[in-house]
Each structure stands twice: as structure tokens, then as C-alpha cells.
Protein backbone atom coordinates (compact mmCIF):
# COMPACT_ATOMS: atom_id res chain seq x y z
CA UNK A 1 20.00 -13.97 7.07
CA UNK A 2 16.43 -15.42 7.89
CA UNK A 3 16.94 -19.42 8.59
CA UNK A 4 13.56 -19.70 10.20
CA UNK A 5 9.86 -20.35 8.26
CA UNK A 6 6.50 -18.94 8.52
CA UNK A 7 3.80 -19.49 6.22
CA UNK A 8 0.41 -18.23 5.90
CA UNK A 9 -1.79 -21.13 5.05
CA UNK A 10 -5.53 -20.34 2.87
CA UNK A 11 -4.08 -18.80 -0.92
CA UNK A 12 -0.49 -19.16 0.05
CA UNK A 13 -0.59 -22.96 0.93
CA UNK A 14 -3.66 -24.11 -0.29
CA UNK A 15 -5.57 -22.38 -2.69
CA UNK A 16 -9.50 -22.53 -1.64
CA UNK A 17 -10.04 -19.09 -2.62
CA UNK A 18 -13.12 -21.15 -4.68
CA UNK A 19 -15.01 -22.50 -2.09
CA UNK A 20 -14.73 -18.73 -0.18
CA UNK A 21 -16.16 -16.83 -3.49
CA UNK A 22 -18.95 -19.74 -4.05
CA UNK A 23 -19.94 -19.28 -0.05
CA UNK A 24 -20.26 -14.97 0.01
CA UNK A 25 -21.72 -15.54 -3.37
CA UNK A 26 -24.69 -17.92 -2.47
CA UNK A 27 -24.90 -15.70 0.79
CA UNK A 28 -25.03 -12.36 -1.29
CA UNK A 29 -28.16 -13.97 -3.81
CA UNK A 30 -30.16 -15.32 -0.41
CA UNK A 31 -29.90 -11.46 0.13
CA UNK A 32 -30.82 -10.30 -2.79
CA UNK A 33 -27.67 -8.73 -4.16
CA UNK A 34 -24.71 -9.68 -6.56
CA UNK A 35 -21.12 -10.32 -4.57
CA UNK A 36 -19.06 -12.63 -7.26
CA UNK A 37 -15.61 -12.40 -8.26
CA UNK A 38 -15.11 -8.74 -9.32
CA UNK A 39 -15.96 -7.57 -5.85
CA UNK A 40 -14.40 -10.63 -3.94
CA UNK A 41 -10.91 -9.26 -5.65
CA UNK A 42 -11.16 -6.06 -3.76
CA UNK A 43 -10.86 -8.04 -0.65
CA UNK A 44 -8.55 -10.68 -1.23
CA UNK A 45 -6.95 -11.60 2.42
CA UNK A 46 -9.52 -9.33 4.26
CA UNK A 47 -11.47 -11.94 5.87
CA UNK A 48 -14.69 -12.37 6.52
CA UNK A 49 -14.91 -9.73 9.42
CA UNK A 50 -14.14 -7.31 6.35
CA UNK A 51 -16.19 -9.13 3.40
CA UNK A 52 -19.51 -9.73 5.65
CA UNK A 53 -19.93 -5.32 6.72
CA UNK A 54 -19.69 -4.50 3.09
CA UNK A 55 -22.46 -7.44 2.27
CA UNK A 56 -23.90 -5.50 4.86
CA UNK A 57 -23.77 -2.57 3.69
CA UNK A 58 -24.70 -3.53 0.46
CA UNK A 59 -27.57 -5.01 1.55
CA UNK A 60 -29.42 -2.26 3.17
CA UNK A 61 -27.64 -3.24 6.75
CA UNK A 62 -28.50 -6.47 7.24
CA UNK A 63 -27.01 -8.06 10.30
CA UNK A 64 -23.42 -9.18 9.08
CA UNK A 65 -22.95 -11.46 11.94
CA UNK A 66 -25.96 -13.10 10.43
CA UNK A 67 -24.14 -12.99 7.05
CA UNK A 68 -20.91 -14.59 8.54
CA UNK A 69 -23.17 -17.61 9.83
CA UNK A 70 -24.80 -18.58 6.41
CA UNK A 71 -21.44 -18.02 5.01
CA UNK A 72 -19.26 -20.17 7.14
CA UNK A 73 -22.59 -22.90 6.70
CA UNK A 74 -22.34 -23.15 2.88
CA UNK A 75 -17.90 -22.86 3.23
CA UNK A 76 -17.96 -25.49 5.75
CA UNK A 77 -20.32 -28.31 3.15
CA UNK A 78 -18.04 -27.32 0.22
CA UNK A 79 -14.88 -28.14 2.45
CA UNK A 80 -16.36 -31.50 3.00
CA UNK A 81 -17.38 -32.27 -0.02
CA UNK A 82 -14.64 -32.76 -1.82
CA UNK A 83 -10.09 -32.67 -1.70
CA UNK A 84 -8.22 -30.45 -0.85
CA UNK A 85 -4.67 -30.09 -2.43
CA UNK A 86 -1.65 -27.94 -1.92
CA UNK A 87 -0.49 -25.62 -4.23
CA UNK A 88 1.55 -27.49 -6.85
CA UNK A 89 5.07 -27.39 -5.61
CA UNK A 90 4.54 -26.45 -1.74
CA UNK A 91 4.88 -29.99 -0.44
CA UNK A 92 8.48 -30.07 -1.85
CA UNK A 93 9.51 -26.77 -0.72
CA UNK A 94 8.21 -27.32 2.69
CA UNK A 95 10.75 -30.62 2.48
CA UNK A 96 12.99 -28.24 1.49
CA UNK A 97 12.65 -25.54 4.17
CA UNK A 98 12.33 -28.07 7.04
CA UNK A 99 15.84 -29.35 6.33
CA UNK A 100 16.81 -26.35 6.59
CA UNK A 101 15.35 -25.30 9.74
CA UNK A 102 14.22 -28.06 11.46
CA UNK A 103 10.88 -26.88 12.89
CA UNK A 104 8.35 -24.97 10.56
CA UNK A 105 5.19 -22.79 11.82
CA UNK A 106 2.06 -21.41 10.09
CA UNK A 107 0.76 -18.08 11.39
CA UNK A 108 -2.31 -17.52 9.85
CA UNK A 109 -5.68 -16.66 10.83
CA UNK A 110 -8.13 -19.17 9.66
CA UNK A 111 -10.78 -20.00 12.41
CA UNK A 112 -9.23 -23.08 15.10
CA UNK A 113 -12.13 -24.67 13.33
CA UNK A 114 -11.69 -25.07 10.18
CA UNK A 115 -7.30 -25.66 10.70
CA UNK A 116 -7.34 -29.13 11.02
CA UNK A 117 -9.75 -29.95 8.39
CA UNK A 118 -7.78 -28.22 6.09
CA UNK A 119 -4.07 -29.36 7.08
CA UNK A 120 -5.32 -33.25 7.30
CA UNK A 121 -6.95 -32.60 4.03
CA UNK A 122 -4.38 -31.27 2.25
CA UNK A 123 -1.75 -33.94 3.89
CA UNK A 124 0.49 -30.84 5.09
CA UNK A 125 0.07 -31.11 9.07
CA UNK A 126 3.50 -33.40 9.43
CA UNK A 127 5.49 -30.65 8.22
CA UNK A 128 4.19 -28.12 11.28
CA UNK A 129 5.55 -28.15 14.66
CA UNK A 130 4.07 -24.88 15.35
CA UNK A 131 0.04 -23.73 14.32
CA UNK A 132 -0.48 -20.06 15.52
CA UNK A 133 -4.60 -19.00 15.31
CA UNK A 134 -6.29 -16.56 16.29
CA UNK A 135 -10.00 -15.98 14.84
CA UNK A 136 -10.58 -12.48 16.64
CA UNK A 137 -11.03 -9.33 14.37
CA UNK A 138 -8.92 -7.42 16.62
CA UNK A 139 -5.90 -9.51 15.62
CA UNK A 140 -6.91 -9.46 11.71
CA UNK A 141 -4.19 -8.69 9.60
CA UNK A 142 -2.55 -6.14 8.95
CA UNK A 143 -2.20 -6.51 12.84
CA UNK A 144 1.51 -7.99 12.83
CA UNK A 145 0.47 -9.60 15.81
CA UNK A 146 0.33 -13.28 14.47
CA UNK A 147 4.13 -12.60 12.92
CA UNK A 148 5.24 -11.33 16.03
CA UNK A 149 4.27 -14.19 17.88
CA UNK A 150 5.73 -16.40 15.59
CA UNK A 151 9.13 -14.75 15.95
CA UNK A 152 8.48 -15.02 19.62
CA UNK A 153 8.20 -18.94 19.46
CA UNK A 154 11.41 -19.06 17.46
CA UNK A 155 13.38 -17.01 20.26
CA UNK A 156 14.60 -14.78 17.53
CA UNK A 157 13.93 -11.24 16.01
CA UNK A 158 11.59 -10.88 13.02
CA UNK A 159 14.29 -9.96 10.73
CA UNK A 160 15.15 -13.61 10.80
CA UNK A 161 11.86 -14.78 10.03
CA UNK A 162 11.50 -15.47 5.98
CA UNK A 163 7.29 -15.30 5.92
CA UNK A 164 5.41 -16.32 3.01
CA UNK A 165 2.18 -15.08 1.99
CA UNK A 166 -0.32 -14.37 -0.09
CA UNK A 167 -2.73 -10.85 0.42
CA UNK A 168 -1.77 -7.27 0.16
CA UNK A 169 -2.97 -7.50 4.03
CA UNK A 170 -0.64 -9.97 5.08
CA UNK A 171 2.13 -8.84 3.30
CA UNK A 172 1.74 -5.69 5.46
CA UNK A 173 1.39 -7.60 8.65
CA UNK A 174 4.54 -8.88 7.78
CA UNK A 175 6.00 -5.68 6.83
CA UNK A 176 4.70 -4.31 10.32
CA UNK A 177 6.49 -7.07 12.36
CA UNK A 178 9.78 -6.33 10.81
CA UNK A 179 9.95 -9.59 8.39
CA UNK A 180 11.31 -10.01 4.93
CA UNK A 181 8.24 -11.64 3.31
CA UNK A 182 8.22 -13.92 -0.04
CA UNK A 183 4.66 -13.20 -1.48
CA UNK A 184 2.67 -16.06 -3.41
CA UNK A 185 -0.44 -14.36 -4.36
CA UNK A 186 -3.39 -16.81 -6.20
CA UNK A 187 -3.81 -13.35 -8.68
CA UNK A 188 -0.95 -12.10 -10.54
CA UNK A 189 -2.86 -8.20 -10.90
CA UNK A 190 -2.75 -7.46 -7.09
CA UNK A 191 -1.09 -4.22 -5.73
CA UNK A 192 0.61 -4.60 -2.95
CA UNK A 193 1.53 -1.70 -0.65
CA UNK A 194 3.99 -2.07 1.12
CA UNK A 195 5.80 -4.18 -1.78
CA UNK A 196 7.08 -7.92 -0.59
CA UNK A 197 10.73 -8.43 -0.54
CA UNK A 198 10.32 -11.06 -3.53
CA UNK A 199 7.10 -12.07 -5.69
CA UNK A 200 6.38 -15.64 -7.38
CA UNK A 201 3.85 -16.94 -8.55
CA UNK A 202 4.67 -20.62 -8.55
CA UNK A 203 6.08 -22.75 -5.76
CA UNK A 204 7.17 -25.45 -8.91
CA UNK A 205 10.99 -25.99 -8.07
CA UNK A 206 11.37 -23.11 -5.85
CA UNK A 207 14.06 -23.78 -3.28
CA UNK A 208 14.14 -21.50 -0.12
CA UNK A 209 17.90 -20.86 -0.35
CA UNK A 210 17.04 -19.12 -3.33
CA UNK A 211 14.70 -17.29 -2.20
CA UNK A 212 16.85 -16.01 1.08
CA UNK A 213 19.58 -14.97 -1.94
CA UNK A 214 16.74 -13.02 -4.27
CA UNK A 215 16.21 -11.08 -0.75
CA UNK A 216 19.71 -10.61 0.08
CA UNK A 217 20.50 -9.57 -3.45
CA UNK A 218 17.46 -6.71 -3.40
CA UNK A 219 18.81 -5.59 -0.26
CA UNK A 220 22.45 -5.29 -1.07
């Protein structure tokens, strides 16, 4: 029975799926070419590694490391410019899970330098003892790697590791580690392959017992 917490943080935490669609999108007209929400769906949890080689591509070649830097540019002013709030019902379910526990940890990829601004923003850093980042594309998920170093830091096996997400991608990283994994996805038409354990698609008076006992049931 899984008794420790991981959690993905951008889409299954805080929801700034926005700001990333405005930034490729302004990027993608500077080019030249159209990359708005219909394509961004095709990516959803890819990264930017992913989203910036098929700008690329899409744009006759064009250096996508170059793409990456006017990207993260525009990203970085809309992160600024305004708040930045949890997903309605995550700030009470993190209460929730850290009673339960007693330490929680986020294992997510989001670049060291954007982590803080988000987690002081959003008021959820005092509910983290443990931030695991890692912003090269070798360790992108579906790499497990992240969840495997979070089960590591626990001192347990990844079957007792409840994760949380949000992507097709990251539910496979989790799959890969050996994790049951609760997905929260931002859009309710995503396929996910290999299927998460549970689905919702509200944190809104979700309690993680209940949760562990929707997994336990499916796996009876």
C-alpha cells in the first residue's frame, strides 16, 4: 500500500499550460508559421526539447535551440506578470497527504530556474521537503529516472510511491519506475498509453486515502 507522495508540478499542480501555448505561439508567428493549441495538444508533457525540433522542422530547420531561447524569453515575462494559483483543491489535498506521510516531494522536470518562481508563486513550497530537477533532455520523461530517484530518497521501492501526474509522458515514466500513478490531466480527451492506475479530473475534495483504495480496489 503506497504511504509515500510524489507529484509532478506544471498541469498537475499548477496549471500554466497558458502561458506555455502563448510563448511557442508568439515564437512560431516570429517564424513565420502557425503553432496554437491544436498542435500544442499533440505534445502535452513533451517539453520543450520535443515542442522546439518540430517548430523546427516546421520551419524549414531553423535552429531550435534558437527557438527554445525566444521561447523561454516570452514564458519567463508572462510568469512575472501576473499570479500564479494552484489547481483548485491541491492545497487541501497536499494538507491531506502530508499528514499522512509526513514529508512530500515533487519530481518533475521544470528547469531549476523557473522552480522557485513558480512554488513561491503559487504559495505551495511549505508543503515540499523534497524538489527533484533535472532540466537535461536525456532525463525527459518517459525516462523513469526522476521517479526512481524519488523512491530512492524515500528508502523504499516504487511500488510504494502513489505519483500524481498529468501527461501521457509522465504517466509512462511512472509506469516505467514501477509506481501506481493517480493522473490529473488539464484535458479530459488525452490517451494515455500505458493507462494510470486512477483518472480525475478535479482535486475538489479529493482525499488521498481514497485514492490509495480506488487503486487497491482496481487491483484486487
Amino acid at each position: 500500500i503506497p504511504r509515500h507522495f510524489a507529484f509532478d508540478l506544471e498541469g498537475t499542480l499548477v496549471d500554466l499550460e497558458k502561458f506555455h501555448i502563448a510563448a511557442f505561439e508568439q515564437t512560431a508567428q516570429k517564424l513565420g508559421i502557425k503553432f496554437g493549441l491544436k498542435e500544442f495538444r499533440d505534445f502535452v508533457g513533451a517539453g520543450d526539447f520535443a515542442i522546439s525540433k518540430e517548430i523546427s522542422r516546421l520551419a524549414d530547420n531553423f535552429p531550435d535551440e534558437i527557438i527554445r531561447a525566444i521561447k523561454n524569453t516570452i514564458y519567463m515575462d508572462l510568469l512575472h506578470s501576473g499570479p500564479i494559483n494552484p489547481r483548485e483543491g491541491v492545497p487541501e489535498y497536499l494538507d491531506r497527504a502530508k499528514t499522512i506521510s509526513g514529508e512530500l516531494l515533487i519530481a518533475s522536470l521544470t528547469p531549476p530556474s523557473n522552480f522557485g518562481i513558480i512554488l513561491a508563486k503559487s504559495n505551495l513550497h511549505p508543503f515540499f521537503h523534497y524538489l527533484i530537477t533535472r532540466d537535461n533532455p536525456e532525463f525527459k520523461k518517459p525516462n523513469p529516472w526522476v521517479y526512481q530517484k524519488a523512491a530512492e530518497i524515500f528508502s523504499i521501492p516504487n511500488r510504494r510511491l502513489l505519483i500524481h501526474e498529468d501527461s501521457p509522458v509522465g504517466v509512462k515514466a511512472a509506469k516505467l519506475a514501477g509506481s501506481p500513478v493517480a493522473a490529473f490531466p488539464v484535458y479530459e480527451d488525452l490517451k494515455f498509453t500505458p493507462d494510470p492506475d486512477v483518472i480525475f479530473f478535479s482535486w475538489r475534495n479529493l482525499d488521498p486515502l481514497d485514492v490509495i483504495e480506488k487503486i487497491i480496489q482496481k487491483n484486487v
